[in-house]
PDB file of N, CA and C in Angstrom:
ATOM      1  N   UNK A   1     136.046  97.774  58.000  1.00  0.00           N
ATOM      2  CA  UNK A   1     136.153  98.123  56.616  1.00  0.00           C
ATOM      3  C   UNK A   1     137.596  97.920  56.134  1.00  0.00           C
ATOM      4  N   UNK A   2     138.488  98.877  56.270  1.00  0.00           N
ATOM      5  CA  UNK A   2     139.769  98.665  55.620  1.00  0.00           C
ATOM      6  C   UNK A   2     140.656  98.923  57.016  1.00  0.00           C
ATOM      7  N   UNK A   3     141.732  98.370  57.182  1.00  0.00           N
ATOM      8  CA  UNK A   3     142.702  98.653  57.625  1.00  0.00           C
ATOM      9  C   UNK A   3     143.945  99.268  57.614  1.00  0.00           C
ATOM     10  N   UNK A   4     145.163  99.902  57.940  1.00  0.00           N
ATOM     11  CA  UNK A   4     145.784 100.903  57.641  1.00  0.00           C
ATOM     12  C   UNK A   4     147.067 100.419  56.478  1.00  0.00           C
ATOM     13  N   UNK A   5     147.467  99.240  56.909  1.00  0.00           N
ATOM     14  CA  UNK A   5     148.072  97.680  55.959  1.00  0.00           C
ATOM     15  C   UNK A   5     147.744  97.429  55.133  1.00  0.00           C
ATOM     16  N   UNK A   6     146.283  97.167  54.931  1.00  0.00           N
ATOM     17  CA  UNK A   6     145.578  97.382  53.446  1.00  0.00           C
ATOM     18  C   UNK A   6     145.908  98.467  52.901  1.00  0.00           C
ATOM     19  N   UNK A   7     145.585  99.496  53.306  1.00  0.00           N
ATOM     20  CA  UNK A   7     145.269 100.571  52.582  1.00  0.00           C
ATOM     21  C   UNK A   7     147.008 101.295  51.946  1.00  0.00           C
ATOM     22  N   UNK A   8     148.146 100.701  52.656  1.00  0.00           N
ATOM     23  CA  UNK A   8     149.108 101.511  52.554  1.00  0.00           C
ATOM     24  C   UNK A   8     149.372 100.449  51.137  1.00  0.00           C
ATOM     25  N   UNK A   9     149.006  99.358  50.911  1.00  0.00           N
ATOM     26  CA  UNK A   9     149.323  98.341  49.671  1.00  0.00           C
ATOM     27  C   UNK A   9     148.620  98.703  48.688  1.00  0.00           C
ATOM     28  N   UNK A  10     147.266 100.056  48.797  1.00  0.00           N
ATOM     29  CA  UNK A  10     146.796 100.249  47.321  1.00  0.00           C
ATOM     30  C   UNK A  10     147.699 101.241  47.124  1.00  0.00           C
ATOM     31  N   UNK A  11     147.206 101.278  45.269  1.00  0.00           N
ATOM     32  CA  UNK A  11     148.093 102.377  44.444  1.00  0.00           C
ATOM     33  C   UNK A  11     146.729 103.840  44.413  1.00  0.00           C
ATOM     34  N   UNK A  12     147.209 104.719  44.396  1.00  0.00           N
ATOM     35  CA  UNK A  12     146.734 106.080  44.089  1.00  0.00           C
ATOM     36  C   UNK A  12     145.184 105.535  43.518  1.00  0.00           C
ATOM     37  N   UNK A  13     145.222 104.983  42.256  1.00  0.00           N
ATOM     38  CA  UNK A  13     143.939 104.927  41.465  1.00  0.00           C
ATOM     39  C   UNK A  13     142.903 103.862  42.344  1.00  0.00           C
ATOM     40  N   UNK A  14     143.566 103.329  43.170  1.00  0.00           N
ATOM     41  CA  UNK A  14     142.447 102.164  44.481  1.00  0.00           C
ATOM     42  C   UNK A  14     142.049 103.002  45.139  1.00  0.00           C
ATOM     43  N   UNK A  15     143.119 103.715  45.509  1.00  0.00           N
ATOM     44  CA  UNK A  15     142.507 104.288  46.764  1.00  0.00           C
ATOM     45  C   UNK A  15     141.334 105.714  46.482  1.00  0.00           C
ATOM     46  N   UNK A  16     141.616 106.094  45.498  1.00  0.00           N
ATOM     47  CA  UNK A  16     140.824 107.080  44.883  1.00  0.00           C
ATOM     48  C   UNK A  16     138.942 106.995  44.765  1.00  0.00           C
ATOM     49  N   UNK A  17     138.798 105.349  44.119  1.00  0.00           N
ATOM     50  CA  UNK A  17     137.724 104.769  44.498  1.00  0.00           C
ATOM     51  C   UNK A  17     137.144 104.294  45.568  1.00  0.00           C
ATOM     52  N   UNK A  18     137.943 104.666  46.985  1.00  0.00           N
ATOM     53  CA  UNK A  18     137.637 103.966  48.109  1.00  0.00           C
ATOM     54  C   UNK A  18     136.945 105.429  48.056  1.00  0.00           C
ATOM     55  N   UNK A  19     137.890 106.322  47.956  1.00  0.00           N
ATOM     56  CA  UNK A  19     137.326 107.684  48.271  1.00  0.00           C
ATOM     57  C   UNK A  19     135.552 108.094  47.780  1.00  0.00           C
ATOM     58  N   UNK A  20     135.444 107.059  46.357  1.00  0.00           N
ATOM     59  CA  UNK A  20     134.166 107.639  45.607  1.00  0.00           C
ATOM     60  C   UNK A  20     133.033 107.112  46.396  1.00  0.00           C
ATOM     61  N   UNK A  21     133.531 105.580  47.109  1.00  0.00           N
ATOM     62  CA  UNK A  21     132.374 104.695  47.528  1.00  0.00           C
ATOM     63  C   UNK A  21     132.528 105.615  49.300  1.00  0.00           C
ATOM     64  N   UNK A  22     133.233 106.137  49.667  1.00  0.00           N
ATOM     65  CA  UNK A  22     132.731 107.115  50.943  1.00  0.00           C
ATOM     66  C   UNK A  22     131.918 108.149  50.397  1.00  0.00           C
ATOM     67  N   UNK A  23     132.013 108.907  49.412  1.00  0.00           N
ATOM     68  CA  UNK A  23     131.181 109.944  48.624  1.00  0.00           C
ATOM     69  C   UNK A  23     129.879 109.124  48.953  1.00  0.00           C
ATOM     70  N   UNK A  24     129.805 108.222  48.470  1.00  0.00           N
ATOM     71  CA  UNK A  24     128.498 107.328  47.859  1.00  0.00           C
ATOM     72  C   UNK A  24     127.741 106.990  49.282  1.00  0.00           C
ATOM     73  N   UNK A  25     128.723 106.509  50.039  1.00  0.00           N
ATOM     74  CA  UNK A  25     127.966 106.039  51.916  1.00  0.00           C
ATOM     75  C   UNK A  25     126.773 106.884  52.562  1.00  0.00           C
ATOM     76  N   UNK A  26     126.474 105.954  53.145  1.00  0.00           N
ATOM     77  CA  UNK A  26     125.275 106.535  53.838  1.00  0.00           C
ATOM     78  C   UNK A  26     125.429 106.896  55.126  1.00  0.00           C
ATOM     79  N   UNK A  27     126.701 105.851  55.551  1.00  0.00           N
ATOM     80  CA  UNK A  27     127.435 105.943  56.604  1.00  0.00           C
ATOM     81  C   UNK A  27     128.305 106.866  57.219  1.00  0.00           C
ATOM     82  N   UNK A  28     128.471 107.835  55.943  1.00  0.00           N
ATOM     83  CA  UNK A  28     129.486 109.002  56.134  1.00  0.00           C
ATOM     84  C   UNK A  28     128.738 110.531  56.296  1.00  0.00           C
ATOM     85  N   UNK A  29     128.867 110.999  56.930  1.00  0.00           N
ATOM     86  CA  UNK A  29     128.600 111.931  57.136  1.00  0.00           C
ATOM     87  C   UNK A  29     129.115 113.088  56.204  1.00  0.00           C
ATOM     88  N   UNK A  30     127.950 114.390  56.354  1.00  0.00           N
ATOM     89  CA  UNK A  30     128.502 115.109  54.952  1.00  0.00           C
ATOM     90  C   UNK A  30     129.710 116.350  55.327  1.00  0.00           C
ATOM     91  N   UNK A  31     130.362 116.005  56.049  1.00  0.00           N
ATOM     92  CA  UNK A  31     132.018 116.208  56.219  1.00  0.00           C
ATOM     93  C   UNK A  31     132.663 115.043  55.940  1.00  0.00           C
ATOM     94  N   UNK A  32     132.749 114.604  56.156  1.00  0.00           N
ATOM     95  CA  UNK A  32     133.145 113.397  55.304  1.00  0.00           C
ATOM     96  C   UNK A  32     133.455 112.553  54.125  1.00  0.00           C
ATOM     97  N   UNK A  33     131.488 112.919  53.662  1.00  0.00           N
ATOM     98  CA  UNK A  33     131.739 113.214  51.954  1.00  0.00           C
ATOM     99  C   UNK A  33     132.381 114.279  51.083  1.00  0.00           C
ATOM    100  N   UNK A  34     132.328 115.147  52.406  1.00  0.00           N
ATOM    101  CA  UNK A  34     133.434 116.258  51.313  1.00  0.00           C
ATOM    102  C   UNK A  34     134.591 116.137  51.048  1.00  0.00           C
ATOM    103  N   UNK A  35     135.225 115.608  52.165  1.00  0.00           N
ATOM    104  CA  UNK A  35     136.910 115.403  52.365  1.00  0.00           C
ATOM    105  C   UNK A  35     136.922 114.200  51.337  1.00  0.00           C
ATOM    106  N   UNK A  36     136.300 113.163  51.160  1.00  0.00           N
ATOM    107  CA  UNK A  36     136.430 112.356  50.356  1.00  0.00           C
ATOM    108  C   UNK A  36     136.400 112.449  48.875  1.00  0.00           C
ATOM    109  N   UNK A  37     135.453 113.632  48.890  1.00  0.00           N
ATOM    110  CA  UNK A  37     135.179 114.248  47.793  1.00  0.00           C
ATOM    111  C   UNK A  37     136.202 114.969  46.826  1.00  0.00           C
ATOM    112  N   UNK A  38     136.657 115.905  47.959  1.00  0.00           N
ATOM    113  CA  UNK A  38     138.192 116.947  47.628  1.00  0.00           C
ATOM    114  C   UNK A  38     139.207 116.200  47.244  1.00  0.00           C
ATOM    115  N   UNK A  39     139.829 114.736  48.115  1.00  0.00           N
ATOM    116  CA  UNK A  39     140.528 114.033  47.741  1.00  0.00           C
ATOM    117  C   UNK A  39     140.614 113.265  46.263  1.00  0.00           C
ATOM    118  N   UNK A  40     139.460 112.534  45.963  1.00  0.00           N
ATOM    119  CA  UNK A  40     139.394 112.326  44.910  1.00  0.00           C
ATOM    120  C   UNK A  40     139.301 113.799  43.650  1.00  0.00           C
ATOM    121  N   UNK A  41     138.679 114.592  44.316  1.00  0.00           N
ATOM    122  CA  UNK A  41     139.061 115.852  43.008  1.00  0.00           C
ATOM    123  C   UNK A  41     140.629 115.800  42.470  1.00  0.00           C
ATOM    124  N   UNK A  42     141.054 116.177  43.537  1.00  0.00           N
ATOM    125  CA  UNK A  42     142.696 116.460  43.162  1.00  0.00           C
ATOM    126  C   UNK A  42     143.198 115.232  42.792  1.00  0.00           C
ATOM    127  N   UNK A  43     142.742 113.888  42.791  1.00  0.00           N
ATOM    128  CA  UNK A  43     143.320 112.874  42.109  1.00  0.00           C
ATOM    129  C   UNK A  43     143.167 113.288  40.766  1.00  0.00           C
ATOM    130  N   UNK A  44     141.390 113.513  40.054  1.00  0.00           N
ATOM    131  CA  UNK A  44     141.223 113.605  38.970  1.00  0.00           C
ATOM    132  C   UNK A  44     142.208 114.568  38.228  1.00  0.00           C
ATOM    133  N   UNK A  45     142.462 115.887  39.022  1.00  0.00           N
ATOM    134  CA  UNK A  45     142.732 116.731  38.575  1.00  0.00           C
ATOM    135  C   UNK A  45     144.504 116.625  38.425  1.00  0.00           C
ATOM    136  N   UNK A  46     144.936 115.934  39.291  1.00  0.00           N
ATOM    137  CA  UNK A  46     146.623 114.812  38.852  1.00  0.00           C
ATOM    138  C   UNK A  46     146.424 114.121  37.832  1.00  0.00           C
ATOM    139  N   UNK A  47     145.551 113.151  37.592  1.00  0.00           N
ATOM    140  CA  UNK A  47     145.592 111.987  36.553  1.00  0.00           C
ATOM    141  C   UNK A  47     145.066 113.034  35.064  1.00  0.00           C
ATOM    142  N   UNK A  48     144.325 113.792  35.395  1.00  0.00           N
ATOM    143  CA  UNK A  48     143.699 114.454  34.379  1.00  0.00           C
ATOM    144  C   UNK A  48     144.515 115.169  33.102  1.00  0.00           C
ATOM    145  N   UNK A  49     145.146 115.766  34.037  1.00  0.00           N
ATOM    146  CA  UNK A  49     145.965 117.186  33.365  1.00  0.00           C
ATOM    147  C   UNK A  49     147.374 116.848  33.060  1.00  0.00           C
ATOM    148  N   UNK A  50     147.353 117.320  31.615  1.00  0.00           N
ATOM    149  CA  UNK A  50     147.961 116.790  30.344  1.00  0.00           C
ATOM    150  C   UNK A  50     148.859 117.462  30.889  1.00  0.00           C
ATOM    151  N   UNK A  51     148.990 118.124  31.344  1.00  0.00           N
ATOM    152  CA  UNK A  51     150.751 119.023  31.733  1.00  0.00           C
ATOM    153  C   UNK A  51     150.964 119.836  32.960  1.00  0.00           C
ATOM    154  N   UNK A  52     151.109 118.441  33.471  1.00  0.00           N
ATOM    155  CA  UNK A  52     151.701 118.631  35.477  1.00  0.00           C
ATOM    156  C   UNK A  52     152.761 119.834  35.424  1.00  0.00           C
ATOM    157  N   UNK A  53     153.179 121.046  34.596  1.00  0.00           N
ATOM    158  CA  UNK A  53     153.605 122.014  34.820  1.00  0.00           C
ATOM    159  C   UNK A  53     152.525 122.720  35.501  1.00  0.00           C
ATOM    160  N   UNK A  54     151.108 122.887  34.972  1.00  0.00           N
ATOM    161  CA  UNK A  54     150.339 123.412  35.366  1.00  0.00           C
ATOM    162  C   UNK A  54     150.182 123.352  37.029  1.00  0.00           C
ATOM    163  N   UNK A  55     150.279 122.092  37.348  1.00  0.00           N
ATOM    164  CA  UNK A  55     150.230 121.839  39.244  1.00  0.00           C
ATOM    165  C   UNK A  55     151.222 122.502  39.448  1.00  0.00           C
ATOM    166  N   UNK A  56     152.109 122.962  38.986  1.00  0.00           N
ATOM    167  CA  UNK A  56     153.830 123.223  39.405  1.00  0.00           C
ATOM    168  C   UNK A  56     154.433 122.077  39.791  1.00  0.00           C
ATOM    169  N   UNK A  57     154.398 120.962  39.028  1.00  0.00           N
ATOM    170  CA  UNK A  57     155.288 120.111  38.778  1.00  0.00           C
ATOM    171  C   UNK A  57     156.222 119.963  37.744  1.00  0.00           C
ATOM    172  N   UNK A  58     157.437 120.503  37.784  1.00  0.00           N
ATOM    173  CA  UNK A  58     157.787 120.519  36.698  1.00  0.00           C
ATOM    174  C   UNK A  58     159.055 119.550  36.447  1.00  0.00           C
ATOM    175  N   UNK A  59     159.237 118.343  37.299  1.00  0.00           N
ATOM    176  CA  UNK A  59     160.405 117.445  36.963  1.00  0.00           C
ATOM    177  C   UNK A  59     159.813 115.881  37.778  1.00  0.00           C
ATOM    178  N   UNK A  60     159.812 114.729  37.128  1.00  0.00           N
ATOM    179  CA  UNK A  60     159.587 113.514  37.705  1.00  0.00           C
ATOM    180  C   UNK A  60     159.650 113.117  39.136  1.00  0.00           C
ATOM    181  N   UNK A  61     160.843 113.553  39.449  1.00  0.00           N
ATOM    182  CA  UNK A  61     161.054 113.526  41.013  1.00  0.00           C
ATOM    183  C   UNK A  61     159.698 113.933  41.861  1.00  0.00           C
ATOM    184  N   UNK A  62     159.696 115.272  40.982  1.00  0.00           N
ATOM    185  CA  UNK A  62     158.233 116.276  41.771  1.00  0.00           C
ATOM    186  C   UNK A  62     156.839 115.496  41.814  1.00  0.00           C
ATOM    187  N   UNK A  63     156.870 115.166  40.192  1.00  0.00           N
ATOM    188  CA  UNK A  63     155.488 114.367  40.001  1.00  0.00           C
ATOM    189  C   UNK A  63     154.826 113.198  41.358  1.00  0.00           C
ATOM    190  N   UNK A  64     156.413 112.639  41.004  1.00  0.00           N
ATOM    191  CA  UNK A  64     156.232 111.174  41.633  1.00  0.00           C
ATOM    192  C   UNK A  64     155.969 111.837  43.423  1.00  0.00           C
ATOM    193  N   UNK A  65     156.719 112.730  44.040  1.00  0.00           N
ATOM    194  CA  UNK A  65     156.403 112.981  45.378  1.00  0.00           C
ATOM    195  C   UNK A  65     155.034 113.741  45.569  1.00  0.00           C
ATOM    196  N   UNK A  66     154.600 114.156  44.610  1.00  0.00           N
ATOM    197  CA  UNK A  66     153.086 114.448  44.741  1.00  0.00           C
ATOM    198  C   UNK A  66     152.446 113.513  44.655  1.00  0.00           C
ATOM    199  N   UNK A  67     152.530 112.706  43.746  1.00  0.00           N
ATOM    200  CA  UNK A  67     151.798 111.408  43.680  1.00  0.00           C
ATOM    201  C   UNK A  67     151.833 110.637  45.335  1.00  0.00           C
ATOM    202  N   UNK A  68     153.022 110.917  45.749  1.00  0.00           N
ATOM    203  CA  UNK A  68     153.276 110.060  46.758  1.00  0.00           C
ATOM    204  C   UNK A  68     151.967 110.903  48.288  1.00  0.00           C
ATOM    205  N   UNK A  69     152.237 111.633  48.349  1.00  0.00           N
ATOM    206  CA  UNK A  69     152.071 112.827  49.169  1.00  0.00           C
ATOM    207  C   UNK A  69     150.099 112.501  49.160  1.00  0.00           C
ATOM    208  N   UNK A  70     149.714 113.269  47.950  1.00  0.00           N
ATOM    209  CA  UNK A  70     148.238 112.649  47.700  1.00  0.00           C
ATOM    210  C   UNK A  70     147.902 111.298  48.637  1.00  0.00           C
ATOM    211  N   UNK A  71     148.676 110.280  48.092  1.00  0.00           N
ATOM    212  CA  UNK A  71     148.580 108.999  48.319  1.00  0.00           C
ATOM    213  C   UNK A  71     148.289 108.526  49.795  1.00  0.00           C
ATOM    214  N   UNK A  72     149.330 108.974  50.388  1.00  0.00           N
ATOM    215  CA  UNK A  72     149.292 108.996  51.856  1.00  0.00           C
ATOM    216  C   UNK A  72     148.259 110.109  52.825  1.00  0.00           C
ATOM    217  N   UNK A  73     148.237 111.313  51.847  1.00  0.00           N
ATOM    218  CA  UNK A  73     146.446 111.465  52.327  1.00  0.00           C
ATOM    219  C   UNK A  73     145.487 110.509  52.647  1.00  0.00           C
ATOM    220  N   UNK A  74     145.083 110.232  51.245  1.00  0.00           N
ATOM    221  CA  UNK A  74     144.104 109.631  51.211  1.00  0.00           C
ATOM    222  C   UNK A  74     144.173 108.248  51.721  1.00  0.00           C
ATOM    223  N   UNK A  75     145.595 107.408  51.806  1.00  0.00           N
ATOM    224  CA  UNK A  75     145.598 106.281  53.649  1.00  0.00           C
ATOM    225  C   UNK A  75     144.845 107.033  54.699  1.00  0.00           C
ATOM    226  N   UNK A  76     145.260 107.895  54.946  1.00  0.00           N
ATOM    227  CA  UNK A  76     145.258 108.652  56.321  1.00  0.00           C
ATOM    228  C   UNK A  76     143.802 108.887  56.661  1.00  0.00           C
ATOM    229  N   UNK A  77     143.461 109.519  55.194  1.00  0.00           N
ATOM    230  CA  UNK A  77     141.671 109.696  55.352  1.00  0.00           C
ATOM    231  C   UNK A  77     140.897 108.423  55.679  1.00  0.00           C
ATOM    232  N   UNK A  78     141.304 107.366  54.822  1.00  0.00           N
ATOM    233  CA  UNK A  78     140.622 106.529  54.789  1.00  0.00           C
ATOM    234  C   UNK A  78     140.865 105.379  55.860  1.00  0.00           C
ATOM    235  N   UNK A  79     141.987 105.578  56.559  1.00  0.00           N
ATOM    236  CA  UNK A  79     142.094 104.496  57.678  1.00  0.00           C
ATOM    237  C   UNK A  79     141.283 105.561  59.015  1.00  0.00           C
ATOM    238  N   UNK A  80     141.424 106.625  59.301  1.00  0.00           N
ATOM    239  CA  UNK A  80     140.417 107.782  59.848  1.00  0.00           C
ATOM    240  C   UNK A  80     138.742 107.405  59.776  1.00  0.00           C
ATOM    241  N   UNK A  81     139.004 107.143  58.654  1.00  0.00           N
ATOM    242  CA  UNK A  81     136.901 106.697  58.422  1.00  0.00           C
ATOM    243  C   UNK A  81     136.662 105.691  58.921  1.00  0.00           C
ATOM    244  N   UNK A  82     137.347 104.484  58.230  1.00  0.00           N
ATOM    245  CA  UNK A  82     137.057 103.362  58.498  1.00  0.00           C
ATOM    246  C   UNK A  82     137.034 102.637  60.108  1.00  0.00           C
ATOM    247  N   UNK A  83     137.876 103.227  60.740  1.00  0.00           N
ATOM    248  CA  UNK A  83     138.226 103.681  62.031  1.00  0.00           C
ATOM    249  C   UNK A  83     137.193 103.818  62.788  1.00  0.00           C
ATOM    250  N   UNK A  84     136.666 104.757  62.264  1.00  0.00           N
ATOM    251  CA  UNK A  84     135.324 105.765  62.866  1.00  0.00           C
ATOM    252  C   UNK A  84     133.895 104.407  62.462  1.00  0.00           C
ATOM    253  N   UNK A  85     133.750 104.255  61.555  1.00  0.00           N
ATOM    254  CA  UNK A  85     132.980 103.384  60.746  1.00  0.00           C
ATOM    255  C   UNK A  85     133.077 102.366  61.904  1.00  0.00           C
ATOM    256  N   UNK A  86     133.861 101.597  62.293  1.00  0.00           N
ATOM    257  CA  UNK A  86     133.930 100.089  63.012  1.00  0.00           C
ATOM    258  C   UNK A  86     133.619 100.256  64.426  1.00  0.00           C
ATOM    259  N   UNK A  87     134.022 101.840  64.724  1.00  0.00           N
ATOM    260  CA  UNK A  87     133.993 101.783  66.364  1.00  0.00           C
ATOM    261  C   UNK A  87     132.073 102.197  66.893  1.00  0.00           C
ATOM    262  N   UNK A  88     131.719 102.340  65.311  1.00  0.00           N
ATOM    263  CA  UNK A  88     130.118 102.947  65.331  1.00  0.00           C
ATOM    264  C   UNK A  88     128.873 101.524  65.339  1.00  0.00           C
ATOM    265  N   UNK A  89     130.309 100.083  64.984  1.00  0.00           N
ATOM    266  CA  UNK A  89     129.150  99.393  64.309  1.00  0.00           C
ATOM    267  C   UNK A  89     128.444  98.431  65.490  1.00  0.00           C
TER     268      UNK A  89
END
């Protein structure tokens, strides 16, 4: 499926949808779909919300290292699955 190289070259909003189409798998198990699930929540709920004070973000620096932080979750998750996914097939 994806590799860890790939995955470190998408941006937040790619990888977010990798997350929806594991939601969506048949292949994933429903731990799996959850974690994928949760991940993409808290994307929505970053991209969503009109005033990242609310996350307790309250200066760019912050934003951007949450952004970053998320991000590298969801590598981590998703090179983890895919991982799992290839060694099953």
């Amino acid at each position: 499926m994806w590799n860890n190289v790939e995955l470190e070259m998408l941006d937040l909003n790619m990888l977010a949808m990798l997350c929806l189409r594991v939601t969506e798998s048949r292949m994933a198990n429903s731990e799996e779909r959850g974690e994928a699930r949760r991940l993409r929540r808290e994307w929505v709920m970053f991209i969503g919300n009109g005033n990242p004070v609310l996350l307790g973000l309250d200066t760019q620096p912050d934003i951007k290292a949450y952004a970053e932080a998320l991000r590298q979750r969801m590598v981590t998750y998703l090179a983890g699955f895919s991982h799992r996914e290839s060694c099953q097939a």
